[in-house]
Every structure is written in structure tokens, then in C-alpha cells.
PDB file of N, CA and C in Angstrom:
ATOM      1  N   UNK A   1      -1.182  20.188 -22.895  1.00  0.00           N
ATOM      2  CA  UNK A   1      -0.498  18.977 -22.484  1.00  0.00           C
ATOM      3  C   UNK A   1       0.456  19.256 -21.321  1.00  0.00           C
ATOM      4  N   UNK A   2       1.325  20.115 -21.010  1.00  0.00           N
ATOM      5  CA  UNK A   2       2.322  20.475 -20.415  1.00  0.00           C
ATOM      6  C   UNK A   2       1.400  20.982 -18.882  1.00  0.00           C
ATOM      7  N   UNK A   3       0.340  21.350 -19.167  1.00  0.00           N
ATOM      8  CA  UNK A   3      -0.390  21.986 -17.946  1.00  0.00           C
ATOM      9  C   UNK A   3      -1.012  20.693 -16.910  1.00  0.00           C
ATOM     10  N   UNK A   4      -1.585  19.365 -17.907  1.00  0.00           N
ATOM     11  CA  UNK A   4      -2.025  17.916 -17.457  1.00  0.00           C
ATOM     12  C   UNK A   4      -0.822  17.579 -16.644  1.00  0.00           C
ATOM     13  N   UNK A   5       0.618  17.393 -17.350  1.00  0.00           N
ATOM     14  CA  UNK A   5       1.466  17.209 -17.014  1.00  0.00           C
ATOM     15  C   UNK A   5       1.997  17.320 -15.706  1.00  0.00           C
ATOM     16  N   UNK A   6       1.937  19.045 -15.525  1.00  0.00           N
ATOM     17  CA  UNK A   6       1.897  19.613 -14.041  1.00  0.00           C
ATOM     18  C   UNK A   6       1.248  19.065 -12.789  1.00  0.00           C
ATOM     19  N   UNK A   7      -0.277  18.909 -13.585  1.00  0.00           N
ATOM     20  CA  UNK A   7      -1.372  18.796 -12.514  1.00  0.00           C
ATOM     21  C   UNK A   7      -1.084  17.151 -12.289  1.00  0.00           C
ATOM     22  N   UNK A   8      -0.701  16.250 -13.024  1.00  0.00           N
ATOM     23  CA  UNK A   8      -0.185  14.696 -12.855  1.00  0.00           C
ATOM     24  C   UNK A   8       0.849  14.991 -11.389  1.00  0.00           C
ATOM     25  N   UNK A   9       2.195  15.648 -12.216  1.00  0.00           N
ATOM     26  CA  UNK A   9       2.971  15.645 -11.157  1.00  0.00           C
ATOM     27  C   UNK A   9       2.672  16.272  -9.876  1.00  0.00           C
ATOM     28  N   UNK A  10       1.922  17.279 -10.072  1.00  0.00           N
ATOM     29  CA  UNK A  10       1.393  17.729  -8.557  1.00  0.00           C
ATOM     30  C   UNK A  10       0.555  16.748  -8.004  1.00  0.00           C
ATOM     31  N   UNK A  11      -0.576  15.873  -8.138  1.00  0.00           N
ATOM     32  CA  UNK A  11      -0.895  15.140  -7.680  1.00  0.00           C
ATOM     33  C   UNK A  11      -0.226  14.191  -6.992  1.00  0.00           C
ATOM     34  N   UNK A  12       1.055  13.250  -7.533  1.00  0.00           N
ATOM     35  CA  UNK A  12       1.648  12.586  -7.765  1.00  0.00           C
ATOM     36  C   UNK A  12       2.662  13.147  -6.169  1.00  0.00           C
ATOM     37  N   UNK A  13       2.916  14.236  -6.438  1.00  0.00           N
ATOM     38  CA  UNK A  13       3.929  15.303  -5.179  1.00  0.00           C
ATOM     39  C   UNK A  13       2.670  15.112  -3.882  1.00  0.00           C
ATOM     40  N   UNK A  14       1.632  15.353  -4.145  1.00  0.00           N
ATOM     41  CA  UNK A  14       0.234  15.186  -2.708  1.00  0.00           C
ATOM     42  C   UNK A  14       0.464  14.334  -2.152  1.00  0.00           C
ATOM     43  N   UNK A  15       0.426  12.959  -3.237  1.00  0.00           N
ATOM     44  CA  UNK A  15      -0.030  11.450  -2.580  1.00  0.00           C
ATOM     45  C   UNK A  15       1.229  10.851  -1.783  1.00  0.00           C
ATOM     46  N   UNK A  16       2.719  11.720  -2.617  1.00  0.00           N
ATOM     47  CA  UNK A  16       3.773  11.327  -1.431  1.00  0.00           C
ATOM     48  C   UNK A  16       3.340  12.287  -0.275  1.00  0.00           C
ATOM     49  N   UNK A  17       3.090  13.250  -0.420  1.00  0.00           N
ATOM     50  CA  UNK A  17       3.141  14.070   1.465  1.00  0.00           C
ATOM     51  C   UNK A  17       2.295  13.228   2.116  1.00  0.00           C
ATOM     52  N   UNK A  18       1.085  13.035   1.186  1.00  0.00           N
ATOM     53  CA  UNK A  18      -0.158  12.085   1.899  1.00  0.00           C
ATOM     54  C   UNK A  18       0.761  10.796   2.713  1.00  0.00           C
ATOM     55  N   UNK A  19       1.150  10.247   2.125  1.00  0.00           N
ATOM     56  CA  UNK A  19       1.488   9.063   2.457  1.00  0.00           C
ATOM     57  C   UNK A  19       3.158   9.398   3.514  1.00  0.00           C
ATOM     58  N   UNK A  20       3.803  10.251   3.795  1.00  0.00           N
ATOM     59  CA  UNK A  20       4.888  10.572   4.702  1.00  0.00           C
ATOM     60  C   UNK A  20       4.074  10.710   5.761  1.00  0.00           C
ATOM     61  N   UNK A  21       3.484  11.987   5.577  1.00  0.00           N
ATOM     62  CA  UNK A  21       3.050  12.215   6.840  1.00  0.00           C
ATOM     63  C   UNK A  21       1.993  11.076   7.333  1.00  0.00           C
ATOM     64  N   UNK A  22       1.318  10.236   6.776  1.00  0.00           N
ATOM     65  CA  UNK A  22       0.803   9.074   7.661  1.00  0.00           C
ATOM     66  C   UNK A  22       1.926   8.284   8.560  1.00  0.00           C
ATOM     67  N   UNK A  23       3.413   8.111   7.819  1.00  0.00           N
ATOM     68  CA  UNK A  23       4.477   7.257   8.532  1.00  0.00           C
ATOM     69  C   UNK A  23       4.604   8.228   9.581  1.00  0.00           C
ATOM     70  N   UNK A  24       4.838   9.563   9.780  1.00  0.00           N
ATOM     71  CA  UNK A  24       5.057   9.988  10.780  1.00  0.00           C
ATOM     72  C   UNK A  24       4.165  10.251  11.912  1.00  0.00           C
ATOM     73  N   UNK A  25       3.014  10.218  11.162  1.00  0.00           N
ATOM     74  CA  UNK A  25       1.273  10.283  12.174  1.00  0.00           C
ATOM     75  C   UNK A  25       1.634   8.755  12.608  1.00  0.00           C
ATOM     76  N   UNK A  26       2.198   7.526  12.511  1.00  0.00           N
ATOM     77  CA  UNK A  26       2.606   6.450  12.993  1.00  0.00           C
ATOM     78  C   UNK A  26       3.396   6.058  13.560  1.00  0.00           C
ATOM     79  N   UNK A  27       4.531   6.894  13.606  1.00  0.00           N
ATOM     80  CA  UNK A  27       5.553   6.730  14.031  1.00  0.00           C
ATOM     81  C   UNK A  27       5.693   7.573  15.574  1.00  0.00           C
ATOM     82  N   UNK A  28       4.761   8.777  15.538  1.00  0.00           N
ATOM     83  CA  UNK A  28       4.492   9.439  16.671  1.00  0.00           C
ATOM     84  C   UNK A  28       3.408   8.579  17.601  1.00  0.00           C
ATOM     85  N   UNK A  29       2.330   7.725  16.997  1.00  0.00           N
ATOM     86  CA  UNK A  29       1.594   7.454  17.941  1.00  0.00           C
ATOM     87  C   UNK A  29       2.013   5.984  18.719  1.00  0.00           C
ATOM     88  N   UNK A  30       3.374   5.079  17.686  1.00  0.00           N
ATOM     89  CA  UNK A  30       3.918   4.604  18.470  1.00  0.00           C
ATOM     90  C   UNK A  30       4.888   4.708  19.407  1.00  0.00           C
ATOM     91  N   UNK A  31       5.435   5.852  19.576  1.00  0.00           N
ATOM     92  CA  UNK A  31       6.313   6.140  20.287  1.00  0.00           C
ATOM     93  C   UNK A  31       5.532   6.704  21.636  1.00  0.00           C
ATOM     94  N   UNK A  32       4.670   7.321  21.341  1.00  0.00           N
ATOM     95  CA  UNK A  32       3.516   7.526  22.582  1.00  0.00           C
ATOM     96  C   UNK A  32       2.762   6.661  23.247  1.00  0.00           C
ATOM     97  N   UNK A  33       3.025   5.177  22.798  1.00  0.00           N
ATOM     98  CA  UNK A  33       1.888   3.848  23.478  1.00  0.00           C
ATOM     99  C   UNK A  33       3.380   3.067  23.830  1.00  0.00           C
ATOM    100  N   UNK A  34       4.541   3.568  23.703  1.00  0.00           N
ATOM    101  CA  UNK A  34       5.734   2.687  24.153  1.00  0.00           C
ATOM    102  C   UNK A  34       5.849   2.706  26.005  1.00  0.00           C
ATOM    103  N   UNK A  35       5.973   1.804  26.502  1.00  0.00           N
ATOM    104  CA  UNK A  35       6.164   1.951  27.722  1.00  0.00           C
ATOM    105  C   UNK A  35       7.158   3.302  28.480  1.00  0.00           C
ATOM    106  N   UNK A  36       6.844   3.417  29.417  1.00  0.00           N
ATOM    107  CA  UNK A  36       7.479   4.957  29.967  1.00  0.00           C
ATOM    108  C   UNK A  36       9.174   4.579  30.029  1.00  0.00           C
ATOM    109  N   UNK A  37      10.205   3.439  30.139  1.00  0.00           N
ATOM    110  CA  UNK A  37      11.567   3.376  30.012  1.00  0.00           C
ATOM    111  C   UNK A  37      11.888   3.695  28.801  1.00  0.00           C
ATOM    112  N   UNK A  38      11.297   3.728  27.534  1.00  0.00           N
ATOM    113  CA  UNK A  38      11.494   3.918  26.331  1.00  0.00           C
ATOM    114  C   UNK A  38      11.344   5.262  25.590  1.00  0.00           C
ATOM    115  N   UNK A  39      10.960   6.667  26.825  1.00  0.00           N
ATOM    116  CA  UNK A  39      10.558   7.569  26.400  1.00  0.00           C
ATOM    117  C   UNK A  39      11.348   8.358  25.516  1.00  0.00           C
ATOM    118  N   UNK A  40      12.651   8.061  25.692  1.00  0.00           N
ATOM    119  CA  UNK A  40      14.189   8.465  25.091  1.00  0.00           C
ATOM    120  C   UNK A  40      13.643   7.813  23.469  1.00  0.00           C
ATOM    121  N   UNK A  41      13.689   8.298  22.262  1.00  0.00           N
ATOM    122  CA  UNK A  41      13.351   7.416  21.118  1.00  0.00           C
ATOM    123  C   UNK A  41      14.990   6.946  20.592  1.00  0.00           C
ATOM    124  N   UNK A  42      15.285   5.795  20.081  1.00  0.00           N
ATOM    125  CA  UNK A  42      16.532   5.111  19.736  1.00  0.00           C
ATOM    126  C   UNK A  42      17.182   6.633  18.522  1.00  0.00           C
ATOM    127  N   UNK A  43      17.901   6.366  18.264  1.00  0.00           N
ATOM    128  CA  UNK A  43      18.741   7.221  16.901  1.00  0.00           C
ATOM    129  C   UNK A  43      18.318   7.340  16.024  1.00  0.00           C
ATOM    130  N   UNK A  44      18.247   5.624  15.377  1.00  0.00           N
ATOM    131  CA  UNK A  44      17.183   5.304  14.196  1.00  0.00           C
ATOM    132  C   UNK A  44      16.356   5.894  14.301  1.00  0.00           C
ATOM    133  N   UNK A  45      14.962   6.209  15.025  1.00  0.00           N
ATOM    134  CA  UNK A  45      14.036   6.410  14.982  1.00  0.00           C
ATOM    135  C   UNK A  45      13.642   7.520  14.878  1.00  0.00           C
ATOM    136  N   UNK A  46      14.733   8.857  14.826  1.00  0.00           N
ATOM    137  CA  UNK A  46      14.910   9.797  15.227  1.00  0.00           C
ATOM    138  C   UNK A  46      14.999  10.196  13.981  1.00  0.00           C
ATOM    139  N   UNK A  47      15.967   9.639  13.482  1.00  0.00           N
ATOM    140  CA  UNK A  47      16.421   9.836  11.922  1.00  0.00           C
ATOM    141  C   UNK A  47      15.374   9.774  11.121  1.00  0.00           C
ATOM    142  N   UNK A  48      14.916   8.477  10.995  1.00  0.00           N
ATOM    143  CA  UNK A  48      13.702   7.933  10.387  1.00  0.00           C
ATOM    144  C   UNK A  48      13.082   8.918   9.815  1.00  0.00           C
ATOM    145  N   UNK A  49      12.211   9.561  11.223  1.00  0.00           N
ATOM    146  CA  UNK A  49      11.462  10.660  11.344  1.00  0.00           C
ATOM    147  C   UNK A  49      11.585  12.018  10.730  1.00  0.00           C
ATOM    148  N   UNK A  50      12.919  12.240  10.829  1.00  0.00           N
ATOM    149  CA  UNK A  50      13.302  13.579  10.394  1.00  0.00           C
ATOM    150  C   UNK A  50      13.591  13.213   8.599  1.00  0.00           C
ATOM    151  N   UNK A  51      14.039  12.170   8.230  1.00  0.00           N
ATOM    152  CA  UNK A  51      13.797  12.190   6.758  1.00  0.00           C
ATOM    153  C   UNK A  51      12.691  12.590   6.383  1.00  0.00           C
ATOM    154  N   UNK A  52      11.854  11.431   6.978  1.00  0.00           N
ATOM    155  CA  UNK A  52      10.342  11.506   6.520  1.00  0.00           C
ATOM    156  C   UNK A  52       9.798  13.322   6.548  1.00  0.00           C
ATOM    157  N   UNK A  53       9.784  14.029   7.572  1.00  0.00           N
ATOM    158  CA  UNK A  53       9.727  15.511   7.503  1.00  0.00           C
ATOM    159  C   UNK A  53      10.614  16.212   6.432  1.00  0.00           C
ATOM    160  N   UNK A  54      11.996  15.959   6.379  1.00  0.00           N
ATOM    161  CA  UNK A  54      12.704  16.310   5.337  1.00  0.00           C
ATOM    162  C   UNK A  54      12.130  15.992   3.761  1.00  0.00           C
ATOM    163  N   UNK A  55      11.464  14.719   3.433  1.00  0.00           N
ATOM    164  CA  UNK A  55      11.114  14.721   2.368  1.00  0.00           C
ATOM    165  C   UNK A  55       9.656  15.251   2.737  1.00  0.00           C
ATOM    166  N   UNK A  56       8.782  15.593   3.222  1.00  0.00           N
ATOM    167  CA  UNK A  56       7.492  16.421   3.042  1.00  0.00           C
ATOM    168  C   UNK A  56       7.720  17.567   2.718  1.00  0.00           C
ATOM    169  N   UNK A  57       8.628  18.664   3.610  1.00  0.00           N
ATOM    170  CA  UNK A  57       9.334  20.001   2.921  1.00  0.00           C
ATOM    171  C   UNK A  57       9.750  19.871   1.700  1.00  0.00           C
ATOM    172  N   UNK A  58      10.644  19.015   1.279  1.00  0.00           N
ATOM    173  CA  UNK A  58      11.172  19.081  -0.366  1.00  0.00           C
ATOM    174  C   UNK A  58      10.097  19.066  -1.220  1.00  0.00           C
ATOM    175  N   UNK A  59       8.573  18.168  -1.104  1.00  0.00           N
ATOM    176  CA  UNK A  59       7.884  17.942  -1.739  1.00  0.00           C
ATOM    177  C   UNK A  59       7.135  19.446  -1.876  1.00  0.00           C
ATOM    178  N   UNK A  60       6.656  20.215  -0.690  1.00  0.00           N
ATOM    179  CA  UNK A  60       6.071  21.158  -0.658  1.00  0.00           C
ATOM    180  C   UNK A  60       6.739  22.273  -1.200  1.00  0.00           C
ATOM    181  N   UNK A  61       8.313  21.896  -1.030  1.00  0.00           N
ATOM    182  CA  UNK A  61       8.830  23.057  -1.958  1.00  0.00           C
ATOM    183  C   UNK A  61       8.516  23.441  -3.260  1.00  0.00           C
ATOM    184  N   UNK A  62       8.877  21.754  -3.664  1.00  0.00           N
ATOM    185  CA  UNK A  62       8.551  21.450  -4.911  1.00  0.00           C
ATOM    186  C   UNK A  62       7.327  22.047  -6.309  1.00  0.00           C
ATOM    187  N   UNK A  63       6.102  21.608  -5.120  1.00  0.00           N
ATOM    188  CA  UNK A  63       4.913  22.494  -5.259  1.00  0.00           C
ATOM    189  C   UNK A  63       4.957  23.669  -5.207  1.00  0.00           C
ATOM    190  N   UNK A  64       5.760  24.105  -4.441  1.00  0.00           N
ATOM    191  CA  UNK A  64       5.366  25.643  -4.748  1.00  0.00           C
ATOM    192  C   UNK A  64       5.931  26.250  -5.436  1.00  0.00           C
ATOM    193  N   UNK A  65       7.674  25.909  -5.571  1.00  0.00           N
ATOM    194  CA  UNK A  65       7.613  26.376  -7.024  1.00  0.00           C
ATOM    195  C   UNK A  65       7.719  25.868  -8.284  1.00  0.00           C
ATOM    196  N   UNK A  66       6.352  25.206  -8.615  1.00  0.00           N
ATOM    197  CA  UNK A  66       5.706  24.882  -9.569  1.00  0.00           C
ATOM    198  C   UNK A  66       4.576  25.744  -9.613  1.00  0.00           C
ATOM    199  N   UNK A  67       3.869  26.131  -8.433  1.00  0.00           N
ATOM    200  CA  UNK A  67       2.759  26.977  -8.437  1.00  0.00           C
ATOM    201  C   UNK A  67       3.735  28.727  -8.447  1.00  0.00           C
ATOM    202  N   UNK A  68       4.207  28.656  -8.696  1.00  0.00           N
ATOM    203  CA  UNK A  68       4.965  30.367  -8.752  1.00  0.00           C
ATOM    204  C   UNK A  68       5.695  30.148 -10.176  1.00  0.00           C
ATOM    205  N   UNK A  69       5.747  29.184 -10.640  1.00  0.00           N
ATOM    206  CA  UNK A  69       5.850  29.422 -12.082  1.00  0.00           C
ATOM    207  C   UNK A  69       4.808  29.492 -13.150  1.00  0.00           C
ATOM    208  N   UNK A  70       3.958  28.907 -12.789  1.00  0.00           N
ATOM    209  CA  UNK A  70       2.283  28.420 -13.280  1.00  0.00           C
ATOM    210  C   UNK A  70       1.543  29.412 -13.482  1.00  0.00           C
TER     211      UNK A  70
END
């Protein structure tokens, strides 16, 4: 039971990276179709971004050590 458990939450840990890194695979390709005065990205957007990376690392941490205890 405890091993299902794992493999739930590891899944569960995938489908968020899955789904960050699409916002940021989006967030890069709009910033690349923005007109050339806009090449500077706002603060927000900056931030945004770097959460979104910040929570993919935590997640992968996460995973791994779950897989180094396992």
C-alpha cells in the first residue's frame, strides 16, 4: 500500500512539472512573437516565470528524494 501510495504521489509530482513547464514553454513563446519594443519582459512576467521554474525544481527535488529513499 505505502509503495501505490508513492507511485500516486509521484505521478501526481510529473503531471505538475508536466503542466509548469507547458506555462513556461508558453510564456517563452509569447514573449518571442511580442513585437521588438517589448523585448525588455515587464517584472511580473519575470517573476511569473521564475516561480513557475522554482516550483519544477521543488517538484524534482521532491522526486528524488523519494527515489533515494525507495
Amino acid at each position: 500500500m505505502h509503495m501505490e501510495l508513492d507511485l500516486d504521489e509521484s505521478s501526481l509530482a510529473i503531471g505538475r512539472i508536466e503542466r509548469a513547464l507547458s506555462r513556461i514553454e508558453r510564456a517563452l513563446t509569447e514573449r518571442a512573437t511580442r513585437p521588438a519594443p517589448s523585448v525588455v519582459a515587464p517584472a511580473d512576467d519575470q517573476s511569473a516565470l521564475k516561480a513557475e521554474v522554482v516550483a519544477v525544481i521543488g517538484e524534482l527535488d521532491r522526486l528524488i528524494a523519494e527515489a533515494d529513499r525507495g
